[in-house]
C-alpha atoms as a PDB file:
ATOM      1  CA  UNK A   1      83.734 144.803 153.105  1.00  0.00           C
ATOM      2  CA  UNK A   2      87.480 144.103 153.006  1.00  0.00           C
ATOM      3  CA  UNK A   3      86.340 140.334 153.678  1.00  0.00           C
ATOM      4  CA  UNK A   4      84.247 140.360 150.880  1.00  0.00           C
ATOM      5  CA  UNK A   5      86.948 142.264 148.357  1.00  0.00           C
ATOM      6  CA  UNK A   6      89.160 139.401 149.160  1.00  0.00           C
ATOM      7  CA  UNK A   7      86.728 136.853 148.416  1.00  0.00           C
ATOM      8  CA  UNK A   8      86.134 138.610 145.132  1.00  0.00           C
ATOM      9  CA  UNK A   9      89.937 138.579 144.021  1.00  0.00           C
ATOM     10  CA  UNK A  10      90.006 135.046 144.781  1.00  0.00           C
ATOM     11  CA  UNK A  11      87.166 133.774 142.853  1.00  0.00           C
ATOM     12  CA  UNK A  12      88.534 135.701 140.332  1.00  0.00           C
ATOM     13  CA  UNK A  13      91.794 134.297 140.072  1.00  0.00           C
ATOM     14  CA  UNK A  14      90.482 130.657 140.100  1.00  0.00           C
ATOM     15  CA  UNK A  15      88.135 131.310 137.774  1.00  0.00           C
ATOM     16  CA  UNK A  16      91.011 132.594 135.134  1.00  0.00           C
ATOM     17  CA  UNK A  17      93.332 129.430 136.503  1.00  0.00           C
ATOM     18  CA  UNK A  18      90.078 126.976 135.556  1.00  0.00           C
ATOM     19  CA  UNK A  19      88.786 128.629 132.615  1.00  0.00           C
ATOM     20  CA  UNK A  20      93.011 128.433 131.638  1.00  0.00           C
ATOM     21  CA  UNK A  21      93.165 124.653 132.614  1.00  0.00           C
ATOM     22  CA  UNK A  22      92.307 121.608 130.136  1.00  0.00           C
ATOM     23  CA  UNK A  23      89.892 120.445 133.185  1.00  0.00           C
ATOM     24  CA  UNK A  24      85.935 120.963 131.880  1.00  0.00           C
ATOM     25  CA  UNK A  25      84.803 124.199 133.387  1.00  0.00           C
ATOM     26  CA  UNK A  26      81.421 122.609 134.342  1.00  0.00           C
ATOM     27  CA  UNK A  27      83.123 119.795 136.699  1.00  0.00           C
ATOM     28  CA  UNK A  28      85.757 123.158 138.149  1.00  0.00           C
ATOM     29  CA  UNK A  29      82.564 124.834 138.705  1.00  0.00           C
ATOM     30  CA  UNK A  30      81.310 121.972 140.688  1.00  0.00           C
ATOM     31  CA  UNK A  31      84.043 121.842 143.040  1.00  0.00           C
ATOM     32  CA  UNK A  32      84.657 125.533 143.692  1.00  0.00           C
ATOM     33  CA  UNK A  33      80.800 125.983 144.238  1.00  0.00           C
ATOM     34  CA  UNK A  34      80.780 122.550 147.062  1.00  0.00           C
ATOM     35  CA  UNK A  35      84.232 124.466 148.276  1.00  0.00           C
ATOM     36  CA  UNK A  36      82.358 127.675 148.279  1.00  0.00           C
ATOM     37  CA  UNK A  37      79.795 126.387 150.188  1.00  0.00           C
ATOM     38  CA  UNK A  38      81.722 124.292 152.356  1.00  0.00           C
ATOM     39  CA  UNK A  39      84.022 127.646 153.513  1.00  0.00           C
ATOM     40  CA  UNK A  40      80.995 129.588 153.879  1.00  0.00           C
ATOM     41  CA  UNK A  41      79.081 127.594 156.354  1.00  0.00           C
ATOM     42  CA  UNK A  42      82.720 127.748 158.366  1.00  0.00           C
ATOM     43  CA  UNK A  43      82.811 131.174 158.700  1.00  0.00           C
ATOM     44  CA  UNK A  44      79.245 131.547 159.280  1.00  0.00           C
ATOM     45  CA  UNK A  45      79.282 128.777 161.907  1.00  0.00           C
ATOM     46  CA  UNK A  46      75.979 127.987 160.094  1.00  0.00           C
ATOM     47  CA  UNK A  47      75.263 124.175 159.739  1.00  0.00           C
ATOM     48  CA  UNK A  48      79.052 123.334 159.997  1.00  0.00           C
ATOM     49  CA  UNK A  49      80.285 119.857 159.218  1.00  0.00           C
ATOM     50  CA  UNK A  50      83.143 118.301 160.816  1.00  0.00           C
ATOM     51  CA  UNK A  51      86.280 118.627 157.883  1.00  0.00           C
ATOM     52  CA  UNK A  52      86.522 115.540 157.840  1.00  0.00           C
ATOM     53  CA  UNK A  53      83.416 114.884 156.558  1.00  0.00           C
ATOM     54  CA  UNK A  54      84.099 117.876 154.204  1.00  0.00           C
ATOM     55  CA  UNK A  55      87.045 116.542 152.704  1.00  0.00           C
ATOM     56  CA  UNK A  56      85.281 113.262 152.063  1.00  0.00           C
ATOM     57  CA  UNK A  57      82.849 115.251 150.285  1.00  0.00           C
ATOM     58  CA  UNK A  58      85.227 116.807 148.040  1.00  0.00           C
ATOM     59  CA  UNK A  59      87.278 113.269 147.430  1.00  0.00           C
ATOM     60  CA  UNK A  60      84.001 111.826 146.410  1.00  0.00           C
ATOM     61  CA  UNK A  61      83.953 114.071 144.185  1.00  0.00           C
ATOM     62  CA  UNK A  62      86.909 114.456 142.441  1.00  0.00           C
ATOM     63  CA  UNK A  63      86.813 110.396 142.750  1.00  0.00           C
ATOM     64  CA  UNK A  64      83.752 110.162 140.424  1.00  0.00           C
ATOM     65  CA  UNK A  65      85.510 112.568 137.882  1.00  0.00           C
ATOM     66  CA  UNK A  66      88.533 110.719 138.194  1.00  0.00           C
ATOM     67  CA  UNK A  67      86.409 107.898 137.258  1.00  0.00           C
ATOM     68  CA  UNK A  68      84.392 109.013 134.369  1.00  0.00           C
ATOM     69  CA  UNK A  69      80.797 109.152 136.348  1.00  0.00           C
ATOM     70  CA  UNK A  70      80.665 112.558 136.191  1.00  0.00           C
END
């Protein structure tokens, strides 16, 4: 439970920080949930992925905002 209170103040403060930012809330969205999700498996030890492959995900990303794509 104290796990899960922390996880709750967090999303909570990014959300204010990305709802506050000039960044589209739809693309922050994107990359918090692929964070999320990312994190999650982690602690779970459920279908984990090497980070380096993680952060690639997440560079691809923020790479195809960067570049309009998305």
């Amino acid at each position: 439970k104290e796990v899960l209170n922390l996880w709750k103040e967090y999303n909570e403060r990014w959300q204010t920080l990305f709802a506050s930012d000039a960044f589209h809330n739809d693309e922050a969205s994107m990359i918090r949930l692929l964070s999320d999700g990312i994190w999650f498996s982690h602690i779970f030890e459920i279908n984990t992925m090497p980070l380096s492959q993680a952060e690639r995900l997440l560079q691809n990303l923020l790479g195809r905002f960067d570049e309009g794509e998305m």
